[in-house]
Protein backbone atom coordinates (compact mmCIF):
# COMPACT_ATOMS: atom_id res chain seq x y z
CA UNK A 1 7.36 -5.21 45.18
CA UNK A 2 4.77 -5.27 42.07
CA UNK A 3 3.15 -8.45 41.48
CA UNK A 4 0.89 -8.60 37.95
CA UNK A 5 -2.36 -10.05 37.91
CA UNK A 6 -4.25 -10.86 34.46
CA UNK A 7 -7.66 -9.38 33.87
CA UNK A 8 -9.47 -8.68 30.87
CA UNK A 9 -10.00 -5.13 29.87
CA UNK A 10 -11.08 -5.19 26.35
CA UNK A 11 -14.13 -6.22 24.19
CA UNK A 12 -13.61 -9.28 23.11
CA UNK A 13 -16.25 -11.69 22.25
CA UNK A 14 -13.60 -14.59 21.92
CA UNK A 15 -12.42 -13.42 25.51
CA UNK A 16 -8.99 -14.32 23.93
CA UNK A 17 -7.13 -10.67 24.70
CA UNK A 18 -5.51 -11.05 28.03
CA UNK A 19 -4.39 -7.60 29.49
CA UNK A 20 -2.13 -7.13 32.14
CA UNK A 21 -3.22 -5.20 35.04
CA UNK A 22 -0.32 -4.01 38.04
CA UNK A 23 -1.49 -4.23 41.95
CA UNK A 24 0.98 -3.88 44.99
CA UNK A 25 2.07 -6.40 47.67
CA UNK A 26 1.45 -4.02 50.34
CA UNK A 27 4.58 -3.53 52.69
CA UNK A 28 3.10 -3.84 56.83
CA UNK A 29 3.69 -0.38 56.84
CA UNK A 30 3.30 1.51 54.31
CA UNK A 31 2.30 2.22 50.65
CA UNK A 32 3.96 3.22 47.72
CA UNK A 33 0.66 4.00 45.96
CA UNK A 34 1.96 2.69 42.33
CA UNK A 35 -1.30 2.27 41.23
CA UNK A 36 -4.25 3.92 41.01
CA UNK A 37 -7.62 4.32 39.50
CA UNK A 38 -9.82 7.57 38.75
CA UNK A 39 -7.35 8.91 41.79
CA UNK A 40 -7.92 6.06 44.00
CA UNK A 41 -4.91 3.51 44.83
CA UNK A 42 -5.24 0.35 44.03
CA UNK A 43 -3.77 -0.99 47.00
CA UNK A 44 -4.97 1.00 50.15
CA UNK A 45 -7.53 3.01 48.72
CA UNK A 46 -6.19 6.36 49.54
CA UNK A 47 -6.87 9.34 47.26
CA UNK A 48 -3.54 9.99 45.41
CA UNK A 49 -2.29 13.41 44.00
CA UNK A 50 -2.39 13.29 40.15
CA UNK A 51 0.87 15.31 39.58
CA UNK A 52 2.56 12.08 40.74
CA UNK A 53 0.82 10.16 38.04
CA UNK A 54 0.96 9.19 34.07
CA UNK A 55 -2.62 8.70 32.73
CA UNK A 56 -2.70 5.40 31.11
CA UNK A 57 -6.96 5.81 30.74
CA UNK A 58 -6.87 4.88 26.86
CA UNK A 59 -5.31 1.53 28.03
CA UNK A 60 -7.68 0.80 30.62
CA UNK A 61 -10.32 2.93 31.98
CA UNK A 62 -9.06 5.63 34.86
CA UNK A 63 -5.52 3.57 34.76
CA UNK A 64 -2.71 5.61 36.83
CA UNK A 65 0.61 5.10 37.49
CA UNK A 66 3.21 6.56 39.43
CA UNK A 67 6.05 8.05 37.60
CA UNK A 68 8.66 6.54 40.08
CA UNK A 69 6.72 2.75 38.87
CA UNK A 70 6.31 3.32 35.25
CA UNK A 71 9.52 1.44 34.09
CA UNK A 72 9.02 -1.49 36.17
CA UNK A 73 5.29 -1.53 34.62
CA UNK A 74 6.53 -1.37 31.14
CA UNK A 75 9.28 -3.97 31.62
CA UNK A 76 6.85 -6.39 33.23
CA UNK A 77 4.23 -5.79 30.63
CA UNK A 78 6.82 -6.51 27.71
CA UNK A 79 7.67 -9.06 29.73
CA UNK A 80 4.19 -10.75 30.03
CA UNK A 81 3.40 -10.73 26.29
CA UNK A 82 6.75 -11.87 25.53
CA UNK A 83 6.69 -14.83 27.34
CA UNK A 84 2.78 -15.58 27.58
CA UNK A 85 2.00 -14.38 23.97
CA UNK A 86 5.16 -14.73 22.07
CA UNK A 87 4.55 -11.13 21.29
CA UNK A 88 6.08 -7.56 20.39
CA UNK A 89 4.57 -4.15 20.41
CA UNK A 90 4.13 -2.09 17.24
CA UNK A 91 3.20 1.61 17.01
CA UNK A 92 1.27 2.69 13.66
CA UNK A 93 0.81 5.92 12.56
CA UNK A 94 -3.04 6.15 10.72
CA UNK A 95 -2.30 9.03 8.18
CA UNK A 96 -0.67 7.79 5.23
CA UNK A 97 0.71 4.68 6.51
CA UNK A 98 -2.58 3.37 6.95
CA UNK A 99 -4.98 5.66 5.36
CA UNK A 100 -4.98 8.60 3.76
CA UNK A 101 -7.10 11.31 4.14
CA UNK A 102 -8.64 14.71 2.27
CA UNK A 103 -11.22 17.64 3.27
CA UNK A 104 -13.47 17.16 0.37
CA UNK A 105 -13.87 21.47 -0.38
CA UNK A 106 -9.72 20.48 -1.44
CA UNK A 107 -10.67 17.74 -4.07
CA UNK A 108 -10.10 18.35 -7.40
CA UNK A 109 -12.49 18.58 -10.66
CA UNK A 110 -10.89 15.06 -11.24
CA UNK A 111 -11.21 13.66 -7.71
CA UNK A 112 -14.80 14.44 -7.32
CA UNK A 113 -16.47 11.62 -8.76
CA UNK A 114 -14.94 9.60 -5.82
CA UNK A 115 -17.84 11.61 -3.29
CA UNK A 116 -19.83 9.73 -5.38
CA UNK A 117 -18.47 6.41 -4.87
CA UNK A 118 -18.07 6.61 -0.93
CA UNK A 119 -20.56 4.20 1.20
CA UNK A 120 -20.86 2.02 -1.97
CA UNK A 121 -16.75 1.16 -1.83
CA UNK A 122 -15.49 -0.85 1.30
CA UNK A 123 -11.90 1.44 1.09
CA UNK A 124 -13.64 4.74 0.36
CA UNK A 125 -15.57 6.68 3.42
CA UNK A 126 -17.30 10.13 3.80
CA UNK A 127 -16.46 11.50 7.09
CA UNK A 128 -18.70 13.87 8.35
CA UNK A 129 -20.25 14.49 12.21
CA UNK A 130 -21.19 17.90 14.10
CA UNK A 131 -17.95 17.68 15.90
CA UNK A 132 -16.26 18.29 12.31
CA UNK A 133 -17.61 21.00 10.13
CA UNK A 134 -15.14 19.41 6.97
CA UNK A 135 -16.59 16.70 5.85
CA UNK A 136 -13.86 14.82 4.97
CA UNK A 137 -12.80 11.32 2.58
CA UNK A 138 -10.74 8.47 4.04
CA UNK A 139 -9.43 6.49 1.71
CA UNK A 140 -8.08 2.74 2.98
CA UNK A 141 -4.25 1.58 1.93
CA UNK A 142 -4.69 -1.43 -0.27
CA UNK A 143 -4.05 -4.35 2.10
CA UNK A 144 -4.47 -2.82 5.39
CA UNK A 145 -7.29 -5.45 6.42
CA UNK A 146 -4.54 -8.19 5.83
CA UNK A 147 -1.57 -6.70 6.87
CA UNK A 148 -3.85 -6.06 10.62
CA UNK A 149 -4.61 -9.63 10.75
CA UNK A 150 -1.07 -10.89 9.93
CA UNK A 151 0.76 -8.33 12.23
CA UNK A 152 -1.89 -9.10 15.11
CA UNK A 153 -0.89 -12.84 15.34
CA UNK A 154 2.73 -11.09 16.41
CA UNK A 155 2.34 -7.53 17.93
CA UNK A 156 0.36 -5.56 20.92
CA UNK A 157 -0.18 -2.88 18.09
CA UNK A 158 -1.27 0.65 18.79
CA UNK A 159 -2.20 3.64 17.46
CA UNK A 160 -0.28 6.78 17.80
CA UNK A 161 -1.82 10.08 15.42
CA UNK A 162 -1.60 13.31 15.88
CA UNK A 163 -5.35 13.56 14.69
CA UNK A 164 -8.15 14.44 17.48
CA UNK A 165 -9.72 11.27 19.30
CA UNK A 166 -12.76 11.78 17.04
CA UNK A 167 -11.09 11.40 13.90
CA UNK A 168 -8.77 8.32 15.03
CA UNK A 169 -11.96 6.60 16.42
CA UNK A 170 -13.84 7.16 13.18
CA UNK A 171 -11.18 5.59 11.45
CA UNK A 172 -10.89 2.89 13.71
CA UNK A 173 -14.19 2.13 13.31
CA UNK A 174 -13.47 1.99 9.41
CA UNK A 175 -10.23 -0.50 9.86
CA UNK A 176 -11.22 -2.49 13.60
CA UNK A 177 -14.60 -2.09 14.19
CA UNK A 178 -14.71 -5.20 16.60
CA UNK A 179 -11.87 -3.63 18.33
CA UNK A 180 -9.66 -6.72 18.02
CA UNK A 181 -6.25 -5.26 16.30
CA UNK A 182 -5.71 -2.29 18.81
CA UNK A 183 -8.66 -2.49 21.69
CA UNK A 184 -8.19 0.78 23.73
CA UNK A 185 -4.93 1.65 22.63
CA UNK A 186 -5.02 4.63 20.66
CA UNK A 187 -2.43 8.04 21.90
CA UNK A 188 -4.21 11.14 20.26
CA UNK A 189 -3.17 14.69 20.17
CA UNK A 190 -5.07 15.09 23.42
CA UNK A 191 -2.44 12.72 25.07
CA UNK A 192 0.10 13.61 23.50
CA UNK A 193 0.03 17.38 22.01
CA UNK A 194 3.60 18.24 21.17
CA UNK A 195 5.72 15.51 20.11
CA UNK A 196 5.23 11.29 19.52
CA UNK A 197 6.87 9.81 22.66
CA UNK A 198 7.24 6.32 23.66
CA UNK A 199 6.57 7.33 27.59
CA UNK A 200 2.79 6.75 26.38
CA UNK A 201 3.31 3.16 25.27
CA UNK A 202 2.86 0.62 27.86
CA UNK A 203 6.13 -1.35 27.22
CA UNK A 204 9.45 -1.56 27.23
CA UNK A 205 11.14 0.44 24.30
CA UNK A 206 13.17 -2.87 23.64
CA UNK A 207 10.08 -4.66 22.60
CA UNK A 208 8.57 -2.21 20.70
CA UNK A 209 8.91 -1.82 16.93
CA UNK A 210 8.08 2.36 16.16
CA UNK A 211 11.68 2.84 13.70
CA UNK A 212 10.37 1.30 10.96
CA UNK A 213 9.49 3.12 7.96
CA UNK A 214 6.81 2.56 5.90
CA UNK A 215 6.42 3.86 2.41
CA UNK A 216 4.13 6.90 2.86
CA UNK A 217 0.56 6.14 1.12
CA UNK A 218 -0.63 9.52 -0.96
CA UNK A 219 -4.28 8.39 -2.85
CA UNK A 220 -5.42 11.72 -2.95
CA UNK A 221 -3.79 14.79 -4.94
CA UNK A 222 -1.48 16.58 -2.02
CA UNK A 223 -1.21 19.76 -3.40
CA UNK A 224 -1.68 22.12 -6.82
CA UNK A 225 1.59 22.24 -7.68
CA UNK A 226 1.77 18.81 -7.53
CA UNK A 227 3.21 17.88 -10.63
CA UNK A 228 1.99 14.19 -11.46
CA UNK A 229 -1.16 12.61 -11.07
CA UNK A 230 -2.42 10.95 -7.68
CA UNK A 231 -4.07 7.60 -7.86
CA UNK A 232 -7.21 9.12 -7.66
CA UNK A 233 -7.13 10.87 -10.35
CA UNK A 234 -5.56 8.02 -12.85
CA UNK A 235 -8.18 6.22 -11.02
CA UNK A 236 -6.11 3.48 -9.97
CA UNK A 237 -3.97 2.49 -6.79
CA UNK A 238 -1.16 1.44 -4.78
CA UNK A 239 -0.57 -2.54 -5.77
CA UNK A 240 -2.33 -5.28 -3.11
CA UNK A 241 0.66 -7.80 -4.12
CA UNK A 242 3.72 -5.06 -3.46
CA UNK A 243 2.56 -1.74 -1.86
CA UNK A 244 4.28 -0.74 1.45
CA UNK A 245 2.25 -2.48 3.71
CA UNK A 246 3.12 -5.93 1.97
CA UNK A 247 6.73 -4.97 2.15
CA UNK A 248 6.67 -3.80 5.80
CA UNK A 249 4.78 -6.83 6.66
CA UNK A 250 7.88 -9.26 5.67
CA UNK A 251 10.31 -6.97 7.73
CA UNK A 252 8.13 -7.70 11.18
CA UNK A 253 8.26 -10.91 10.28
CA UNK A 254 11.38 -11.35 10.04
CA UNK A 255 12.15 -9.09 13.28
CA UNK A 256 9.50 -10.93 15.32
CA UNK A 257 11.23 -14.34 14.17
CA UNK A 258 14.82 -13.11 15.21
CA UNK A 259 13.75 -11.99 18.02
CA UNK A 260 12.16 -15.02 19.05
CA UNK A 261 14.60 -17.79 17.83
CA UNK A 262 16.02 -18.43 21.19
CA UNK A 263 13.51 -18.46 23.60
CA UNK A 264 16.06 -18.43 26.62
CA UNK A 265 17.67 -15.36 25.94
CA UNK A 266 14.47 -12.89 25.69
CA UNK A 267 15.58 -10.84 28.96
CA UNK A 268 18.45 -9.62 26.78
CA UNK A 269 16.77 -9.27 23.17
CA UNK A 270 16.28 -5.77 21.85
CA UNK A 271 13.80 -4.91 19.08
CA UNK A 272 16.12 -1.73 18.17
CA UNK A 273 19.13 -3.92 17.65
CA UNK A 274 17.46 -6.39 15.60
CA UNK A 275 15.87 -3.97 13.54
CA UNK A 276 19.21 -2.53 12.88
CA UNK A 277 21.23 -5.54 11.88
CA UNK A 278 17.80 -6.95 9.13
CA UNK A 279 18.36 -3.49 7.29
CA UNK A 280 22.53 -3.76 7.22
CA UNK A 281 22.25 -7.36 6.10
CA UNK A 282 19.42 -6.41 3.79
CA UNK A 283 21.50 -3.26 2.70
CA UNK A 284 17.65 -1.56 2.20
CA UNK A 285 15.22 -0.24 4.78
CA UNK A 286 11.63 0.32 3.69
């Protein structure tokens, strides 16, 4: 039987980010090994095989758990923020939902001036390292620094990109450089190679929001045959008051109040339902 114990795992001058960590009340006889840590179990400190394990390391350092545990570790982790928090999860994508990002060799005659403008702009950033021969521009979605603050008060957010871990750090040291919005939870291609799955996600798929769709965000041109101008060449951008992060923004609001109304009845509350029954009242989905 899994108990969970509360630890903090993040960096967190506040100390306010309470993470939950899973250990096992040990049976006289015997151990399941649920748990483990760099191979180790938690429980009896015997070396464990790692074919029987999911690597969790991005959400805690050397984190492993048994395949036969992982749903009763999800549903008591949903359960914990749920009840202790009065939080969701949320899985966001970084390239064009909240960024977007060019190889600068691909800019245009009429996008160049923006190389220019990087370091002195606090949306605009030159990317460039010995890990990445491209140097590259990241440009911030108007509103991102809001819409993180505002989401945070109701989500466990991560990030889930199919970029390398260098290039979703870099970023995330762009949009969270303290770390407080999304900590140690970022799934990278090195995790996950093939196709976005929820398996990586620490929670229960009925608390976590991933369906909703954002407007994609395209500053830079996409592509020559492109046929009208990007924002960066107009030399404007997406609106602060109405772009697709403002918009999304009032959805999870809206789902993390529904879900939340009746406090009783969490155990049964699904995310996926809800979600469905905003966008048939709302007869639009963003």
């Amino acid at each position: 039987m899994s108990i969970l114990e509360t630890l903090s795992l993040e960096p967190n001058p506040k100390r306010e980010t309470i993470e939950p960590v899973f250990n096992e009340s040990l049976p006289s006889t015997t151990c399941l090994h649920s748990f483990a840590c760099h191979g180790v179990c938690t429980a009896c400190n015997s070396m464990v095989e790692k074919r029987h394990f999911r690597s969790f390391h991005y959400f805690s350092d050397g984190l492993q758990i048994r395949h036969e545990a992982l749903a009763l570790a999800k549903r008591l982790t949903t359960k914990f923020y749920c009840t202790g928090e009065k939080k969701l999860h949320l899985v966001l994508d970084l390239d064009h939902t909240l960024v977007h990002t060019t190889s600068v060799p691909s800019l245009t005659e009429a996008e160049k001036y923006l190389i220019q403008e990087a370091g002195s702009r606090h949306d605009l950033w030159l990317l460039k390292s010995d890990e990445d021969p491209v140097e590259r521009l990241v440009k911030l979605r108007p509103f991102v620094h809001d819409f993180l603050e505002e989401a945070h008060k109701m989500f466990k957010m991560y990030v889930y990109t199919k970029g390398n871990r260098y290039y979703a750090e870099s970023v995330l040291e762009m949009i969270d450089p303290r770390r407080i919005y999304f900590g140690r939870r970022v799934v990278t291609r090195e995790e996950s190679p093939y196709l976005k799955t929820l398996d990586l996600v620490l929670a229960d798929e009925r608390g976590v929001s991933n369906l909703v769709e954002i407007s994609s965000y395209e500053y830079f041109r996409m592509s020559n045959g492109q046929c009208s101008k990007p924002y960066s060449e107009e030399r404007v951008d997406e609106s602060e008051c109405n772009g697709g992060l403002v918009n999304v923004l009032r959805l999870l609001k809206e789902v993390h109040c529904g879900f939340f109304r009746v406090k009783e009845d969490l155990e049964s509350k699904d995310v996926r339902l809800l979600l469905q029954e905003i966008e048939f009242n709302r007869g639009v989905l963003y």
